[in-house]
N, C-alpha and C. Protein backbone atom coordinates (compact mmCIF):
# COMPACT_ATOMS: atom_id res chain seq x y z
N UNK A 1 61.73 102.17 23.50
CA UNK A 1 60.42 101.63 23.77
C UNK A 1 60.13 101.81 25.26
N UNK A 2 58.70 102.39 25.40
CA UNK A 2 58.32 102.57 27.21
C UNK A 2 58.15 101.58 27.66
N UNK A 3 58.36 100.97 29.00
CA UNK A 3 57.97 99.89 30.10
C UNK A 3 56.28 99.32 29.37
N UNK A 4 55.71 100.15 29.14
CA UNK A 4 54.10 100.33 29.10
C UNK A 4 54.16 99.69 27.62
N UNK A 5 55.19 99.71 26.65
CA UNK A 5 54.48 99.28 25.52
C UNK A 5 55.03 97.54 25.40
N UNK A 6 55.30 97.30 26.61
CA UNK A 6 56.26 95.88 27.08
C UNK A 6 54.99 94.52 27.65
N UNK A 7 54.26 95.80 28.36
CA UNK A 7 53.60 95.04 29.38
C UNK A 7 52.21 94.25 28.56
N UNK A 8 51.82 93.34 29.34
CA UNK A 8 50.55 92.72 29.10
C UNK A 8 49.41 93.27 28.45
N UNK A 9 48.63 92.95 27.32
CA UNK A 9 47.79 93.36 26.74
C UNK A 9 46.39 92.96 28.17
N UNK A 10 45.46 93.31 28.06
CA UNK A 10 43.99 93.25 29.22
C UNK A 10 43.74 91.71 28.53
N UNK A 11 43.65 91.71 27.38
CA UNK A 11 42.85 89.99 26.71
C UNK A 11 44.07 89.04 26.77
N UNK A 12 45.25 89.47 26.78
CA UNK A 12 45.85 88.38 27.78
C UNK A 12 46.01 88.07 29.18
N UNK A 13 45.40 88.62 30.00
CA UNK A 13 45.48 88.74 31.23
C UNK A 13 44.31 88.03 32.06
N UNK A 14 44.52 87.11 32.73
CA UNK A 14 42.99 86.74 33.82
C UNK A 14 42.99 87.16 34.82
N UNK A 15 41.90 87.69 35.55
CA UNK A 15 41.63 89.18 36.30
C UNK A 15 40.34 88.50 37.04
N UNK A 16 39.73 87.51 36.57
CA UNK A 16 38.54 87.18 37.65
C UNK A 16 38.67 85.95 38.89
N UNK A 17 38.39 86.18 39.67
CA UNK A 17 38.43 84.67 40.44
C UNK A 17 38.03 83.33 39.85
N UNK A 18 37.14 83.30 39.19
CA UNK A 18 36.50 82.25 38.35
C UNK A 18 37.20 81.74 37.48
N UNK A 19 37.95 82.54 36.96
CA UNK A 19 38.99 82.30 35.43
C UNK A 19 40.50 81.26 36.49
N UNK A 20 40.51 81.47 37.65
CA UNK A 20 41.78 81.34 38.43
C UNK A 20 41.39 79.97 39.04
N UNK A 21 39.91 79.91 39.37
CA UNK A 21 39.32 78.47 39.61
C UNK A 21 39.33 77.48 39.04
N UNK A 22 38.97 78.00 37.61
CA UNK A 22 38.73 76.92 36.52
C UNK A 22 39.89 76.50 36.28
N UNK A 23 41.44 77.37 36.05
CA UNK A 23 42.64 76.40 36.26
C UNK A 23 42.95 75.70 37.24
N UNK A 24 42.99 75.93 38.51
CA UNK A 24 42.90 75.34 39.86
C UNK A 24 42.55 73.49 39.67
N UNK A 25 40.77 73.89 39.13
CA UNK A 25 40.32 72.69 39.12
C UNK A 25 40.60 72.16 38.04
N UNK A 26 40.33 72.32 37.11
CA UNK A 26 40.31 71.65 35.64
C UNK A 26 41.60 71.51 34.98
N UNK A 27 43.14 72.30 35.47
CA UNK A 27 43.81 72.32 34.41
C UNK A 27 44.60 71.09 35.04
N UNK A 28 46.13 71.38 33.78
CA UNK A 28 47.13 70.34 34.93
C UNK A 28 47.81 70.96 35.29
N UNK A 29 48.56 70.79 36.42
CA UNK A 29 49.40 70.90 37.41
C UNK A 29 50.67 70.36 37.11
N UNK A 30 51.69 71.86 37.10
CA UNK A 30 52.91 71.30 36.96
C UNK A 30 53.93 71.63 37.54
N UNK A 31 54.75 71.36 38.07
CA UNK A 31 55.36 71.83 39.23
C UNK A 31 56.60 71.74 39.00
N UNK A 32 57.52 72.83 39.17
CA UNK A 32 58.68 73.01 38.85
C UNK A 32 59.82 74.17 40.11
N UNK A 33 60.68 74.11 40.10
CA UNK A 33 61.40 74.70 41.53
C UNK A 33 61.28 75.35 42.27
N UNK A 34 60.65 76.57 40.72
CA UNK A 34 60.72 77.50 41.73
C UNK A 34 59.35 78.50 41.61
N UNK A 35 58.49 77.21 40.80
CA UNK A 35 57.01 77.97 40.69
C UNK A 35 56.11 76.44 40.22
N UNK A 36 54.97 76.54 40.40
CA UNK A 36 54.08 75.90 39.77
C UNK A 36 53.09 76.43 38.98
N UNK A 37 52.90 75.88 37.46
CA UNK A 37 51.80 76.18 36.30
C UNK A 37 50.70 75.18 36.51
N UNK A 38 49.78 76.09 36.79
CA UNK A 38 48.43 75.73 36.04
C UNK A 38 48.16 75.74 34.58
N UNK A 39 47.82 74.99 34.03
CA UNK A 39 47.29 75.42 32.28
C UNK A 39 45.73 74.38 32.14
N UNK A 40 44.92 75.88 31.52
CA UNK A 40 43.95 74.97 31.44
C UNK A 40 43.45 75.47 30.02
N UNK A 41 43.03 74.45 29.09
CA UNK A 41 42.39 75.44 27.71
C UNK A 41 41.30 76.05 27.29
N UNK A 42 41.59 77.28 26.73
CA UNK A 42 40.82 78.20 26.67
C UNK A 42 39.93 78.31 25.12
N UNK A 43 38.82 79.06 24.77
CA UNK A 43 38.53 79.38 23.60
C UNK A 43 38.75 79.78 22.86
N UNK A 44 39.49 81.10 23.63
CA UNK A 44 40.00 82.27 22.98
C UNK A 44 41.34 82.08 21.75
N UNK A 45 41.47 82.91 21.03
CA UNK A 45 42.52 83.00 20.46
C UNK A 45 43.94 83.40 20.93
N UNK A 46 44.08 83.91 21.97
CA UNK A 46 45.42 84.38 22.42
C UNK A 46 45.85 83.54 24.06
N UNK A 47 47.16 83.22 24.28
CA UNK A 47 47.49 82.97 25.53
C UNK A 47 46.82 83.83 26.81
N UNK A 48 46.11 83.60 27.65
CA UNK A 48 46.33 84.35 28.77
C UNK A 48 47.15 84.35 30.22
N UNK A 49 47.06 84.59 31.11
CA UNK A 49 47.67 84.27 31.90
C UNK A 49 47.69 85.05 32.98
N UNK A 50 48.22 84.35 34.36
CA UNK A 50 47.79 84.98 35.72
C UNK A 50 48.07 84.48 36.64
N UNK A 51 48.39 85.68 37.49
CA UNK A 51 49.80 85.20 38.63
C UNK A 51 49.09 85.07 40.27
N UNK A 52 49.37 84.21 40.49
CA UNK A 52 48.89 84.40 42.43
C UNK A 52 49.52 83.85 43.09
N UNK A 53 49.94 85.36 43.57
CA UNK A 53 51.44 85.24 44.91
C UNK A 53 50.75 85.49 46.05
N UNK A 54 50.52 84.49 46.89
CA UNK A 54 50.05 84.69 48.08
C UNK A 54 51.15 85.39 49.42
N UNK A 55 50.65 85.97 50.52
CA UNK A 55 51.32 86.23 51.47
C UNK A 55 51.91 85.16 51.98
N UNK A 56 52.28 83.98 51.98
CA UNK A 56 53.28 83.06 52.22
C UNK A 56 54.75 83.25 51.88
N UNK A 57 54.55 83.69 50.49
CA UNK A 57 56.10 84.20 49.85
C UNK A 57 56.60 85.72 50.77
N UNK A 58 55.90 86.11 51.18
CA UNK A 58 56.67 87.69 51.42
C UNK A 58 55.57 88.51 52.12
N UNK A 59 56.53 89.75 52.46
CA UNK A 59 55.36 90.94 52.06
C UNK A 59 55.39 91.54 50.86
N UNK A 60 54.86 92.86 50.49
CA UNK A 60 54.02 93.35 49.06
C UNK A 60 55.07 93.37 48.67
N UNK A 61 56.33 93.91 48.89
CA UNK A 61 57.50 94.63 47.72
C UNK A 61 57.64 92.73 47.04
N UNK A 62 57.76 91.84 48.25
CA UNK A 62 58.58 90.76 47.47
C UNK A 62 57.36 89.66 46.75
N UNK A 63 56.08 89.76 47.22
CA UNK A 63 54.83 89.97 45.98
C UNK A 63 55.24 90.08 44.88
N UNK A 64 55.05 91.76 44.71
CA UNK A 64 54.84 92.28 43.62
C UNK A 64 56.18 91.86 42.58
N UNK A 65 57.98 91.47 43.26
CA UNK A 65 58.69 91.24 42.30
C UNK A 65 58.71 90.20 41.77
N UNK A 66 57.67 89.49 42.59
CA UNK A 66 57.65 87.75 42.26
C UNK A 66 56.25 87.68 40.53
N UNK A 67 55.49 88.78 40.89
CA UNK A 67 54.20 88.67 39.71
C UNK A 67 55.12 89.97 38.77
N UNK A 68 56.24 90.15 38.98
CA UNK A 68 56.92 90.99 37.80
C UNK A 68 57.58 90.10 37.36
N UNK A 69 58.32 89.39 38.11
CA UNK A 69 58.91 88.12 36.67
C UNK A 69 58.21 87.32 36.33
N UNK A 70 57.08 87.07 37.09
CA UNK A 70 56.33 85.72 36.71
C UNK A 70 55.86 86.71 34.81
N UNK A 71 55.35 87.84 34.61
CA UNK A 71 54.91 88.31 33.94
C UNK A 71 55.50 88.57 32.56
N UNK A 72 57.22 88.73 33.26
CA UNK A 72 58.02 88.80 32.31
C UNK A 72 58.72 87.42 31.25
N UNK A 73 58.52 86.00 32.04
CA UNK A 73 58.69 84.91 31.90
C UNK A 73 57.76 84.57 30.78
N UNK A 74 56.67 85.00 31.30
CA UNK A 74 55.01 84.62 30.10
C UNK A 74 55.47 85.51 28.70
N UNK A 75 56.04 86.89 29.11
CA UNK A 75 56.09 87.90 27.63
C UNK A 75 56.77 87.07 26.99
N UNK A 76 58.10 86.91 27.59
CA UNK A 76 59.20 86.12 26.60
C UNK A 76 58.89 84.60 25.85
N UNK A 77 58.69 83.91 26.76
CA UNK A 77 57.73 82.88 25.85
C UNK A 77 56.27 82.55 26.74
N UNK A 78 55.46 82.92 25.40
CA UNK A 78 53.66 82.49 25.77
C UNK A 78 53.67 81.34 24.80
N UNK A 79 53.24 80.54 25.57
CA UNK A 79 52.40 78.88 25.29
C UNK A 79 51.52 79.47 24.10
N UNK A 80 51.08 78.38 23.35
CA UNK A 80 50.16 78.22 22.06
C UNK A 80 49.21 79.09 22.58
N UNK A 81 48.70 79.53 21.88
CA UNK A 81 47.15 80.48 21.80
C UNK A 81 45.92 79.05 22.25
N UNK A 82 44.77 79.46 22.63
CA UNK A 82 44.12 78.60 23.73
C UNK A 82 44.45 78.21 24.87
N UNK A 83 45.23 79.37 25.69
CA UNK A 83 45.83 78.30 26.63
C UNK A 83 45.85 79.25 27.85
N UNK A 84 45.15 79.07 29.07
CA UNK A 84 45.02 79.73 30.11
C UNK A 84 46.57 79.04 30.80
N UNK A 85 47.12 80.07 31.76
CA UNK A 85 48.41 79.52 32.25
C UNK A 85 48.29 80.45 33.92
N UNK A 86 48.14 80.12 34.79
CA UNK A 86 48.72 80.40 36.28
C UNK A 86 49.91 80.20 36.80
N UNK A 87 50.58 80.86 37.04
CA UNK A 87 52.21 80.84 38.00
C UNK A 87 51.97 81.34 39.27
N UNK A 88 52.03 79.93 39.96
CA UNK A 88 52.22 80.01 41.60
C UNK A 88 53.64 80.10 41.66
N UNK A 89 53.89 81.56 42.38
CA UNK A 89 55.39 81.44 42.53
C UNK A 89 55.57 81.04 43.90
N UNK A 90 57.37 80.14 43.69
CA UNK A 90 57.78 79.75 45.21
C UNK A 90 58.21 81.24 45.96
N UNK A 91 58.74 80.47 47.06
CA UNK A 91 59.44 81.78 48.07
C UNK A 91 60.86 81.81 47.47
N UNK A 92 61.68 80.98 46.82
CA UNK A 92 63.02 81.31 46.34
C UNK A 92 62.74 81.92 44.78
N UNK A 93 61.81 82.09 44.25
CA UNK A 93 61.49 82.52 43.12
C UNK A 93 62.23 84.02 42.94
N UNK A 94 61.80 84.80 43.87
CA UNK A 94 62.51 86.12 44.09
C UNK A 94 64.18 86.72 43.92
N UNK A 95 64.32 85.51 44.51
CA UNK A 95 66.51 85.49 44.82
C UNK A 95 67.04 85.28 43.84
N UNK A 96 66.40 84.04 42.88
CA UNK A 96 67.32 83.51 41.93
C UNK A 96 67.51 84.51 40.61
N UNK A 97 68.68 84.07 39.95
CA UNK A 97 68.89 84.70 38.83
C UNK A 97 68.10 84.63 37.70
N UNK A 98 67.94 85.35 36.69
CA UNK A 98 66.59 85.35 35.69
C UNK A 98 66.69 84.29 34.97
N UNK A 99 67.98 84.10 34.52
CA UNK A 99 68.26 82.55 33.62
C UNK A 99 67.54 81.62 34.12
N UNK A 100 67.70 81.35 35.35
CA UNK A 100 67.58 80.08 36.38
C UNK A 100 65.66 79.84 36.20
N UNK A 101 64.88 81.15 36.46
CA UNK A 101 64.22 80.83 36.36
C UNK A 101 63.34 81.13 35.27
N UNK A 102 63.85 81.33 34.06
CA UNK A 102 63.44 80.64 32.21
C UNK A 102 63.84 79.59 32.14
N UNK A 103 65.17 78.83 32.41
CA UNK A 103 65.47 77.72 32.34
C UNK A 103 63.78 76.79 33.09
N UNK A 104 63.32 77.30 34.63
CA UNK A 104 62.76 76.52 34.93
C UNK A 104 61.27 76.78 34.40
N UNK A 105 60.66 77.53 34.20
CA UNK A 105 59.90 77.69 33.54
C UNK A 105 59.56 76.82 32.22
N UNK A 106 60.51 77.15 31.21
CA UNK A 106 60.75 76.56 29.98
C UNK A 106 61.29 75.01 30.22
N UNK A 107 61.47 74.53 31.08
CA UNK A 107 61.22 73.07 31.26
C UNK A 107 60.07 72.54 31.82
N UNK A 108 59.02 73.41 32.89
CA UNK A 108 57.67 72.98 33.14
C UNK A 108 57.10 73.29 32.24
N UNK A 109 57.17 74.02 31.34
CA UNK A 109 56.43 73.96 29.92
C UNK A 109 56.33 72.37 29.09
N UNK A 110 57.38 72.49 28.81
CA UNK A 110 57.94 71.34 28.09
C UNK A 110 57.30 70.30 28.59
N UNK A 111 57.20 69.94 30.23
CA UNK A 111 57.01 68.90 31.17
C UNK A 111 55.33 68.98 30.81
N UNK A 112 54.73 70.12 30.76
CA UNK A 112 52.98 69.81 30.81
C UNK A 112 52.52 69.62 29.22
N UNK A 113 53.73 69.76 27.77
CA UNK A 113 53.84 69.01 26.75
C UNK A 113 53.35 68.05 26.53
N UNK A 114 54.24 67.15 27.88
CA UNK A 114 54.68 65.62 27.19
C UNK A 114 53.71 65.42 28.33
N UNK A 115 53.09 65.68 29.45
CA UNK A 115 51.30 65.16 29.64
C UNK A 115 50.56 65.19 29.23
N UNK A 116 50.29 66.06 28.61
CA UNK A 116 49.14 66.20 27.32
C UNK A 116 49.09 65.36 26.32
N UNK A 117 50.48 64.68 25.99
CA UNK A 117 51.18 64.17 24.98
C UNK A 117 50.59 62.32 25.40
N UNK A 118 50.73 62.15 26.36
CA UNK A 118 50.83 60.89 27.41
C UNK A 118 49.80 61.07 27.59
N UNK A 119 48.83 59.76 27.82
CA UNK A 119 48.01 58.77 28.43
C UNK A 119 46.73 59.61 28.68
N UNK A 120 46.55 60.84 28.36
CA UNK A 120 45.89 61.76 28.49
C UNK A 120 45.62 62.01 30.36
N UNK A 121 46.56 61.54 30.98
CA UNK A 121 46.87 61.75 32.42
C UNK A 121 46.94 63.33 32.84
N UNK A 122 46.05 63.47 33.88
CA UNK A 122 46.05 64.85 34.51
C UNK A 122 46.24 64.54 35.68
N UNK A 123 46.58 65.87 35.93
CA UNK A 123 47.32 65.92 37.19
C UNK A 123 46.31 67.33 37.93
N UNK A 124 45.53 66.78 39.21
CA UNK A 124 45.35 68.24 39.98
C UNK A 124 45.36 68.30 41.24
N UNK A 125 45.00 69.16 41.63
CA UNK A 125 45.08 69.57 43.05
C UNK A 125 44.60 68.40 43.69
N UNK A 126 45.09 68.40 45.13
CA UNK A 126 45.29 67.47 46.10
C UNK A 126 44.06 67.75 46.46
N UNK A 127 42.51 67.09 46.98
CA UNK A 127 41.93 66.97 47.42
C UNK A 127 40.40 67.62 46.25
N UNK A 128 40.58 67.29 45.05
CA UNK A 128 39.81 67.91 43.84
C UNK A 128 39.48 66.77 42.92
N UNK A 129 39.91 65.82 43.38
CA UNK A 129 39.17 64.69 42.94
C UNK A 129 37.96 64.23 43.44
N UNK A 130 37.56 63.39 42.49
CA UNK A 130 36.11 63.13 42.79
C UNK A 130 36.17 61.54 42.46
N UNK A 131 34.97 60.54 43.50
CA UNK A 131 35.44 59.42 43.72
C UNK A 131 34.67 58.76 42.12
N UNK A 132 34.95 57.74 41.80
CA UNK A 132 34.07 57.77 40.30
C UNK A 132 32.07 57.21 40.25
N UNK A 133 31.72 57.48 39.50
CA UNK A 133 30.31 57.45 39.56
C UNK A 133 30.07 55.74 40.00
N UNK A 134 28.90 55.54 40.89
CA UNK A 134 28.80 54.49 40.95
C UNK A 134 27.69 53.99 40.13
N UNK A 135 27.75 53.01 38.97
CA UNK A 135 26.41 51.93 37.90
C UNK A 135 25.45 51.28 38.77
């Protein structure tokens, strides 16, 4: 089998700024060692998903290996269908061994589960709240 028949389908993939916002703001936030997920839900029928490695982690080579596992993490297991997913990868994301980070992955999964699951409590970005309406 080629590399190419491995990789990401286009309708699983989010590719616009807007699509990257709306998890930002709206989804929850879950944070795990050696990356943090966004998940926010979608219409669609299939998982999508989408990586943003900023220049903090590296330059391009250690980028690009950080949105190759993040990519490869999503193939191996994708979340339920409806479900937009972002991986902010850390800066040790790169070093560690692949186990280490499915293990961590597949426990921030699990972890944004049992919020969904709970109190219907969300969790987002630091300064994306809004104060509540005043009667």
């Amino acid at each position: 089998m080629t590399a190419r028949a491995q990789g990401l389908p286009t309708r699983e993939r989010l590719k616009q700024r807007p699509e990257f916002e709306r998890a930002y703001d709206q989804g929850i936030r879950v944070s795990g060692r050696f990356m943090t997920l966004f998940v926010v839900p979608n219409q669609g029928a299939t998982p999508r998903f989408g990586v943003a490695a900023s220049r903090k982690i590296g330059n391009a080579v250690i980028r690009n290996r950080a949105k190759r596992l993040a990519r490869e993490l999503f193939r191996r297991r994708k979340p339920d269908a409806g479900i937009d997913l972002v991986i902010v990868p850390r800066r040790d994301m790169v070093d560690m061994p692949f186990a280490s980070l499915e293990t961590d992955y597949h426990a921030a999964l699990d972890r944004r589960d049992r919020q969904q699951s709970s109190a219907g409590h969300v969790s987002r970005r630091p300064g994306s709240r809004r104060a509540p309406a005043r009667v």
